[in-house]
PDB file of N, CA and C in Angstrom:
ATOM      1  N   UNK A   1      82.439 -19.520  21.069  1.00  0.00           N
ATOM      2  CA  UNK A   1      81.674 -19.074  19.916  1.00  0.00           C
ATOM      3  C   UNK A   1      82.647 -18.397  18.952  1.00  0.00           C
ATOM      4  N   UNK A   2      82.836 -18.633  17.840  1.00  0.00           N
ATOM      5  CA  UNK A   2      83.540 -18.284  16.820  1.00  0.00           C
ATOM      6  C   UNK A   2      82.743 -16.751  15.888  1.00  0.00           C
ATOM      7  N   UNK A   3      83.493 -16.303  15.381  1.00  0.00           N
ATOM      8  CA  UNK A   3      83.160 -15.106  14.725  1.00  0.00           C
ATOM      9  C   UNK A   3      81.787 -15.442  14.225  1.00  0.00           C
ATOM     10  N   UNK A   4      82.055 -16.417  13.048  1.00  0.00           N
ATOM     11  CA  UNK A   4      80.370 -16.424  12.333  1.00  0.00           C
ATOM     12  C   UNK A   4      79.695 -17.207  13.271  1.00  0.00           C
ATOM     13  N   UNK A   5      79.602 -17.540  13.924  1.00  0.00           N
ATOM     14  CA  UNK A   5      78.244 -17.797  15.137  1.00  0.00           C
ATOM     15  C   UNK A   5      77.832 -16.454  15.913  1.00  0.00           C
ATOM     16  N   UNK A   6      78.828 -15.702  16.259  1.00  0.00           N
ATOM     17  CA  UNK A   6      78.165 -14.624  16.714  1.00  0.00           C
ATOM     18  C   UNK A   6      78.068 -13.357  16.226  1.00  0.00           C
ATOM     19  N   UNK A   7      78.392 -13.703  14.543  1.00  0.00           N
ATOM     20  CA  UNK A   7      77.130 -12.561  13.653  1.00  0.00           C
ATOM     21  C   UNK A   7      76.144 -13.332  13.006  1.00  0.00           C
ATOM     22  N   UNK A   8      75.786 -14.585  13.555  1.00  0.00           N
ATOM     23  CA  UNK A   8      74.851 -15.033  12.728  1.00  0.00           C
ATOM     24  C   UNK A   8      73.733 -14.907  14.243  1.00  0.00           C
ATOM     25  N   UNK A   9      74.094 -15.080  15.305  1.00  0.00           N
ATOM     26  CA  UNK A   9      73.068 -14.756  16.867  1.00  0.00           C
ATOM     27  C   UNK A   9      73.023 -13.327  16.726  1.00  0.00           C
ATOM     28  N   UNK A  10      74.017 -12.410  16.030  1.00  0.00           N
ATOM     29  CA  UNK A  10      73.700 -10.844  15.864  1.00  0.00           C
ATOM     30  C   UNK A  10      72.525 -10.369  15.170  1.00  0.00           C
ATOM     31  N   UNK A  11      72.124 -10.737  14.032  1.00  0.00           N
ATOM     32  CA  UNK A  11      71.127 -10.920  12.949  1.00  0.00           C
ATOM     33  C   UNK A  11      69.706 -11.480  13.528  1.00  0.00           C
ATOM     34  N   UNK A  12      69.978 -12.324  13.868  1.00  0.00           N
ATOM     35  CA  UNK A  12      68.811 -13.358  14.867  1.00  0.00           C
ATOM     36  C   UNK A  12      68.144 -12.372  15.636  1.00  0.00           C
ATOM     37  N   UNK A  13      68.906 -11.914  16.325  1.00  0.00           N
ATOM     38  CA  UNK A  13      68.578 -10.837  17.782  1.00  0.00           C
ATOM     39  C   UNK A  13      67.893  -9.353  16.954  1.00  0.00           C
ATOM     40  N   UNK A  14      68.290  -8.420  16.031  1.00  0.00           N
ATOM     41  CA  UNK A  14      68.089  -7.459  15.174  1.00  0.00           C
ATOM     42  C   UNK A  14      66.749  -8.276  14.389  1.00  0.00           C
ATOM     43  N   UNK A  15      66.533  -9.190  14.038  1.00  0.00           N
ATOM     44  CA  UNK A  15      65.219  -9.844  13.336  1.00  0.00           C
ATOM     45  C   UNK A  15      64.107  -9.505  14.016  1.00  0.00           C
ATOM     46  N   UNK A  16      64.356 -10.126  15.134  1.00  0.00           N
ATOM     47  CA  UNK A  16      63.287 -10.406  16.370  1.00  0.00           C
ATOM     48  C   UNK A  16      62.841  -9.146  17.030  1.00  0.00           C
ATOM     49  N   UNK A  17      64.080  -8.610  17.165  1.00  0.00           N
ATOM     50  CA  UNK A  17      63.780  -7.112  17.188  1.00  0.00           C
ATOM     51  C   UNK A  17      62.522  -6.105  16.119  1.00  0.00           C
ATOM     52  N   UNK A  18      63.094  -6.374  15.098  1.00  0.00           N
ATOM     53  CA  UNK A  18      62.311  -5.453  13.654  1.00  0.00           C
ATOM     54  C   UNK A  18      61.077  -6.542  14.260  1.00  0.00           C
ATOM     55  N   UNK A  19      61.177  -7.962  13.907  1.00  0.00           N
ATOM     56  CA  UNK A  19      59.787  -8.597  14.048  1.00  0.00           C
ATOM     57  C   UNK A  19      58.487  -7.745  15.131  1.00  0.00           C
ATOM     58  N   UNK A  20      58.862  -7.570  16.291  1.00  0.00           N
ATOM     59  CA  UNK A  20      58.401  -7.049  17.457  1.00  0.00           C
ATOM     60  C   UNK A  20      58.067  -5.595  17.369  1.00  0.00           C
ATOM     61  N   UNK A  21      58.517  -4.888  16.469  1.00  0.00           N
ATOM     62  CA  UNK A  21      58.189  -3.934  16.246  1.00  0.00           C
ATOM     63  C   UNK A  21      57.734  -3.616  15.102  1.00  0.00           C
ATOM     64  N   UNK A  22      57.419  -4.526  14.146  1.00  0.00           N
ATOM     65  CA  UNK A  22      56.314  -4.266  13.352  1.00  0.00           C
ATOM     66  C   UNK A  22      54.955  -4.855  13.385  1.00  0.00           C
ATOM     67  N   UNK A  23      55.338  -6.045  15.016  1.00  0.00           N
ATOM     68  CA  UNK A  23      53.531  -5.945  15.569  1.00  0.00           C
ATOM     69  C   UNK A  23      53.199  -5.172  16.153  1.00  0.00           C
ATOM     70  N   UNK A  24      53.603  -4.636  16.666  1.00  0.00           N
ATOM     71  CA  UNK A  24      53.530  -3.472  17.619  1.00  0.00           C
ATOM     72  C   UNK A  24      53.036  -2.079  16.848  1.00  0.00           C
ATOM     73  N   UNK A  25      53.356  -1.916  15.358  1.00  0.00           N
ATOM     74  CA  UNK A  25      53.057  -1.008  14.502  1.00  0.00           C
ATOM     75  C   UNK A  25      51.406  -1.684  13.994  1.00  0.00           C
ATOM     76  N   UNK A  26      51.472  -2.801  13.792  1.00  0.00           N
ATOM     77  CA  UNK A  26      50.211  -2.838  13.340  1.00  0.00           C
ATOM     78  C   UNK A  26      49.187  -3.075  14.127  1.00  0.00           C
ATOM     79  N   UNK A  27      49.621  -3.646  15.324  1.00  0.00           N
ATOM     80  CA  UNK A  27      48.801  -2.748  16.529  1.00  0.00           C
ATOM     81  C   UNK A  27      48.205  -1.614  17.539  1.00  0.00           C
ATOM     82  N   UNK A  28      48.864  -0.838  16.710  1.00  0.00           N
ATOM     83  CA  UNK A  28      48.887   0.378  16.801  1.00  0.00           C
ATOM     84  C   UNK A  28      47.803   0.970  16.238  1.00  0.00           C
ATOM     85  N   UNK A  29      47.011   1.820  17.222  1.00  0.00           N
ATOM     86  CA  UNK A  29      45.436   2.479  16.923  1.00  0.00           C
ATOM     87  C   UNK A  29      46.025   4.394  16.987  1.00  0.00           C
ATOM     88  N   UNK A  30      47.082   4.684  17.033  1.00  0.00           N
ATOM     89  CA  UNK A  30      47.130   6.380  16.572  1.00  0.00           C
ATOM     90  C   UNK A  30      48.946   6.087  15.026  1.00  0.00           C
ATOM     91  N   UNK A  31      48.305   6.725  14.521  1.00  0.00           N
ATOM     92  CA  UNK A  31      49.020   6.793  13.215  1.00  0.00           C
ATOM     93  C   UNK A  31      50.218   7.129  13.538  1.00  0.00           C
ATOM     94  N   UNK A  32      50.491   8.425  14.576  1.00  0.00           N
ATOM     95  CA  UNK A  32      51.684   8.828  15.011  1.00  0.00           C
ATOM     96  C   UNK A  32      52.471   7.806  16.044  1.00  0.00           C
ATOM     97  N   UNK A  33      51.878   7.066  16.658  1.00  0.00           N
ATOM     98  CA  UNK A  33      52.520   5.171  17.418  1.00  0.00           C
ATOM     99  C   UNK A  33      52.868   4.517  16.261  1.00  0.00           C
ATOM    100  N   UNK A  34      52.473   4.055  15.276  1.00  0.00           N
ATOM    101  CA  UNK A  34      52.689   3.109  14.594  1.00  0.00           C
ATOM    102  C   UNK A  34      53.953   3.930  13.421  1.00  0.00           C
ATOM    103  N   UNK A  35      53.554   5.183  13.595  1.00  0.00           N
ATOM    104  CA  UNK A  35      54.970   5.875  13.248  1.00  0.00           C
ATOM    105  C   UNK A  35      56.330   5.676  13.387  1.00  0.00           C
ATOM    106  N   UNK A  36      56.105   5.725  14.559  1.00  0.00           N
ATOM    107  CA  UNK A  36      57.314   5.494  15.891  1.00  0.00           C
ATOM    108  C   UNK A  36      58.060   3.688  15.660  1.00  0.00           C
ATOM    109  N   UNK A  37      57.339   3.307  15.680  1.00  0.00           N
ATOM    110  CA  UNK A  37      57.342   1.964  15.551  1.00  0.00           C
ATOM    111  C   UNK A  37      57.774   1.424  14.226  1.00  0.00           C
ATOM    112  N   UNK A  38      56.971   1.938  13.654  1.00  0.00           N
ATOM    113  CA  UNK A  38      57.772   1.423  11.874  1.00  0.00           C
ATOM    114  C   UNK A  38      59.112   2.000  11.830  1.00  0.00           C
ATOM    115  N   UNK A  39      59.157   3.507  12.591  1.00  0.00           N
ATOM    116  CA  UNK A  39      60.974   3.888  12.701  1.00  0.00           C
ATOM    117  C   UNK A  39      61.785   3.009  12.924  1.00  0.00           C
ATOM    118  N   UNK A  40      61.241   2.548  14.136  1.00  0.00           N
ATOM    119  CA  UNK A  40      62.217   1.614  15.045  1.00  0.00           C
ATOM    120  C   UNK A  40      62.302   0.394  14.556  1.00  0.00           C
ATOM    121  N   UNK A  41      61.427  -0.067  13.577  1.00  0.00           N
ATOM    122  CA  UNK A  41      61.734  -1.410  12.771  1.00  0.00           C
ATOM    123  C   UNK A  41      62.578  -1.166  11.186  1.00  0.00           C
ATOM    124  N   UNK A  42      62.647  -0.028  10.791  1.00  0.00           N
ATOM    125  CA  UNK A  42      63.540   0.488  10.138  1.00  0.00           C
ATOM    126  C   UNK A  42      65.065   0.478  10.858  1.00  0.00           C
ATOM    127  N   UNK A  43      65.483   1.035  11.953  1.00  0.00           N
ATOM    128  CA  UNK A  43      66.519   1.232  12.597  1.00  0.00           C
ATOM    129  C   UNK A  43      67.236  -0.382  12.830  1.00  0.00           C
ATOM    130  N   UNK A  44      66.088  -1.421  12.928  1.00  0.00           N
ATOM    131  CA  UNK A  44      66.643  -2.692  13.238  1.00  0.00           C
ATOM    132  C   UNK A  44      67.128  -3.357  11.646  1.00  0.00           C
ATOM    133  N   UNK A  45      66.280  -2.808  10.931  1.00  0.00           N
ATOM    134  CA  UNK A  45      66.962  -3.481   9.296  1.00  0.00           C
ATOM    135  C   UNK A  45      68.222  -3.112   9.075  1.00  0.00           C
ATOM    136  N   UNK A  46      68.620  -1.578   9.565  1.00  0.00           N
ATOM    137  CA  UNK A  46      69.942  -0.980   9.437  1.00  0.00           C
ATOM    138  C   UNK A  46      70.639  -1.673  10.366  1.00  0.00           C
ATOM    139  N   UNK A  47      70.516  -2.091  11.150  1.00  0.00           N
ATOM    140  CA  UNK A  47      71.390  -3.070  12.406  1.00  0.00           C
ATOM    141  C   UNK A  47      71.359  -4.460  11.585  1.00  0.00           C
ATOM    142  N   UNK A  48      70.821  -4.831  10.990  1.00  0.00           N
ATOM    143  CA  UNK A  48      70.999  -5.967  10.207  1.00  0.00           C
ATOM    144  C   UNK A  48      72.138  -5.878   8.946  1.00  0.00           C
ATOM    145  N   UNK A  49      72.016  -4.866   8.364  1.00  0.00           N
ATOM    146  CA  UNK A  49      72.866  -4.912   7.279  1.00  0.00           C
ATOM    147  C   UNK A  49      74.186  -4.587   7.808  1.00  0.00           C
ATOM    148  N   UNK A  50      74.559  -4.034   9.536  1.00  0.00           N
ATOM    149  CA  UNK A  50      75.998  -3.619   9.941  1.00  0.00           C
ATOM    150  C   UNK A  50      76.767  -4.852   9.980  1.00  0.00           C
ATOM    151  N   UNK A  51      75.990  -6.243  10.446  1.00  0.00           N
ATOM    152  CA  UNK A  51      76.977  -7.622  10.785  1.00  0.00           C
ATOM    153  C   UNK A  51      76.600  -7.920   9.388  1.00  0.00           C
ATOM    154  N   UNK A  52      75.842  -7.667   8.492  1.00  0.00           N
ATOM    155  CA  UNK A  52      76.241  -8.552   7.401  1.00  0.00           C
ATOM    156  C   UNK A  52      77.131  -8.160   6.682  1.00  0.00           C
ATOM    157  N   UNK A  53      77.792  -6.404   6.806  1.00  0.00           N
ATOM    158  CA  UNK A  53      78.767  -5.737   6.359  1.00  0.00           C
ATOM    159  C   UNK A  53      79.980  -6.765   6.800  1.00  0.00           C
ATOM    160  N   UNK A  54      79.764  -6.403   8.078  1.00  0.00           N
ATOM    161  CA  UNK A  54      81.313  -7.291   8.944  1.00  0.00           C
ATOM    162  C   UNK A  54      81.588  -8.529   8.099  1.00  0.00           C
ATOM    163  N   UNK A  55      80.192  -9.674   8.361  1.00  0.00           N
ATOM    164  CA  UNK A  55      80.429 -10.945   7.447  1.00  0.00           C
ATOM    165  C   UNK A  55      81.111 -10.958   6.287  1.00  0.00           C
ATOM    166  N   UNK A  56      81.374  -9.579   5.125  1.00  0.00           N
ATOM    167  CA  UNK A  56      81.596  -9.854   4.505  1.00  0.00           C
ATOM    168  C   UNK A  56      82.794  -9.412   4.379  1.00  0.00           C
ATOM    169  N   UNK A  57      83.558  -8.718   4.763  1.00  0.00           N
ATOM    170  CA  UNK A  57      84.584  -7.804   5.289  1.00  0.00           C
ATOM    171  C   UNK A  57      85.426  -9.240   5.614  1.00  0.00           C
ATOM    172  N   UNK A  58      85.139  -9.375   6.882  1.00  0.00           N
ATOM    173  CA  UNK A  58      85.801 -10.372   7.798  1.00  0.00           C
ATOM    174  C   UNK A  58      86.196 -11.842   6.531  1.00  0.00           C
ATOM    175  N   UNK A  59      85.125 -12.188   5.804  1.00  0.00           N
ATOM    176  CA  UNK A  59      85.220 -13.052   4.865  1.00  0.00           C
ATOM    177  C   UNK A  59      87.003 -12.710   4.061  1.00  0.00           C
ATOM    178  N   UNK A  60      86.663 -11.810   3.580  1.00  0.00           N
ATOM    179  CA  UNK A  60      87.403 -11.029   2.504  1.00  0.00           C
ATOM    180  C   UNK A  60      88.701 -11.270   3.036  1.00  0.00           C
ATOM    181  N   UNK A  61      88.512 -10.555   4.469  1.00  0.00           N
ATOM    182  CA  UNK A  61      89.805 -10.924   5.107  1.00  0.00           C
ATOM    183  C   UNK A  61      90.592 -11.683   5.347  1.00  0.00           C
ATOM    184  N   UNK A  62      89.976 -13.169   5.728  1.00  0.00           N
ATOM    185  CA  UNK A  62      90.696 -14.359   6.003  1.00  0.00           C
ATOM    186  C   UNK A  62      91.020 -14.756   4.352  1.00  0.00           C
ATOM    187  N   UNK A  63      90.239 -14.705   3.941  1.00  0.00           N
ATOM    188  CA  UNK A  63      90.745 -15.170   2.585  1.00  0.00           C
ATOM    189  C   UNK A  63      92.048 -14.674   1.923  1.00  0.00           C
ATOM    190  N   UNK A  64      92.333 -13.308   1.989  1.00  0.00           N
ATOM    191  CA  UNK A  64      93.345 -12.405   2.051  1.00  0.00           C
ATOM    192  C   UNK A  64      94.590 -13.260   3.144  1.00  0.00           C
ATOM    193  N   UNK A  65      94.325 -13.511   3.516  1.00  0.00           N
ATOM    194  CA  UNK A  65      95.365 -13.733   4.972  1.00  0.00           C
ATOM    195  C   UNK A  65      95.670 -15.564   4.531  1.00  0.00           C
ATOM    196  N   UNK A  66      94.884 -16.575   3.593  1.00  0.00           N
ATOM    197  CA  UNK A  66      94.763 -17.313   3.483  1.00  0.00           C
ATOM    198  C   UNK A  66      95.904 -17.493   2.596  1.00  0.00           C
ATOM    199  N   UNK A  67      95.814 -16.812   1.647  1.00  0.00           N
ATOM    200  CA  UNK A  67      96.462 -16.645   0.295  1.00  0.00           C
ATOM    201  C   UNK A  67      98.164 -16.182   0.775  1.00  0.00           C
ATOM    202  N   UNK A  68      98.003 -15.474   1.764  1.00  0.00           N
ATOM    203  CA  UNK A  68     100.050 -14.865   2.181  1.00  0.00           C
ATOM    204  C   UNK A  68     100.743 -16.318   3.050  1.00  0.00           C
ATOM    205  N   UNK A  69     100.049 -16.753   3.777  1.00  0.00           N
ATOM    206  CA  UNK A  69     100.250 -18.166   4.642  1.00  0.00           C
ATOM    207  C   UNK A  69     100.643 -19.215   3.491  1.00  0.00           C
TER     208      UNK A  69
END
């Protein structure tokens, strides 16, 4: 598995994650659960934007490294 395959299965995994926890929020019958839950599907959006940081970083990089070669 090469770099961008496994920040693109990183993203995938953090989706499914937030996904799962914002049924779980709207299944939620006390305000303070579905609290909890919308946190934790917040926390997975922020895990989403860390590999798309890398993606773009890492991009930057080879390209950089492309250009001295």
């Amino acid at each position: 598995m090469n770099w961008r395959q496994f920040i693109r299965v990183m993203k995938i995994d953090e989706r499914a994650a937030q996904a799962k926890y914002k049924v779980a929020a709207k299944a939620a019958k006390s305000q303070a659960i579905r609290d909890i839950f919308d946190k934790l599907a917040y926390e997975e959006k922020v895990h989403i934007d860390v590999p798309e940081r890398f993606e773009r970083d890492l991009r930057t990089l080879l390209a950089e490294e492309k250009k001295q070669v």
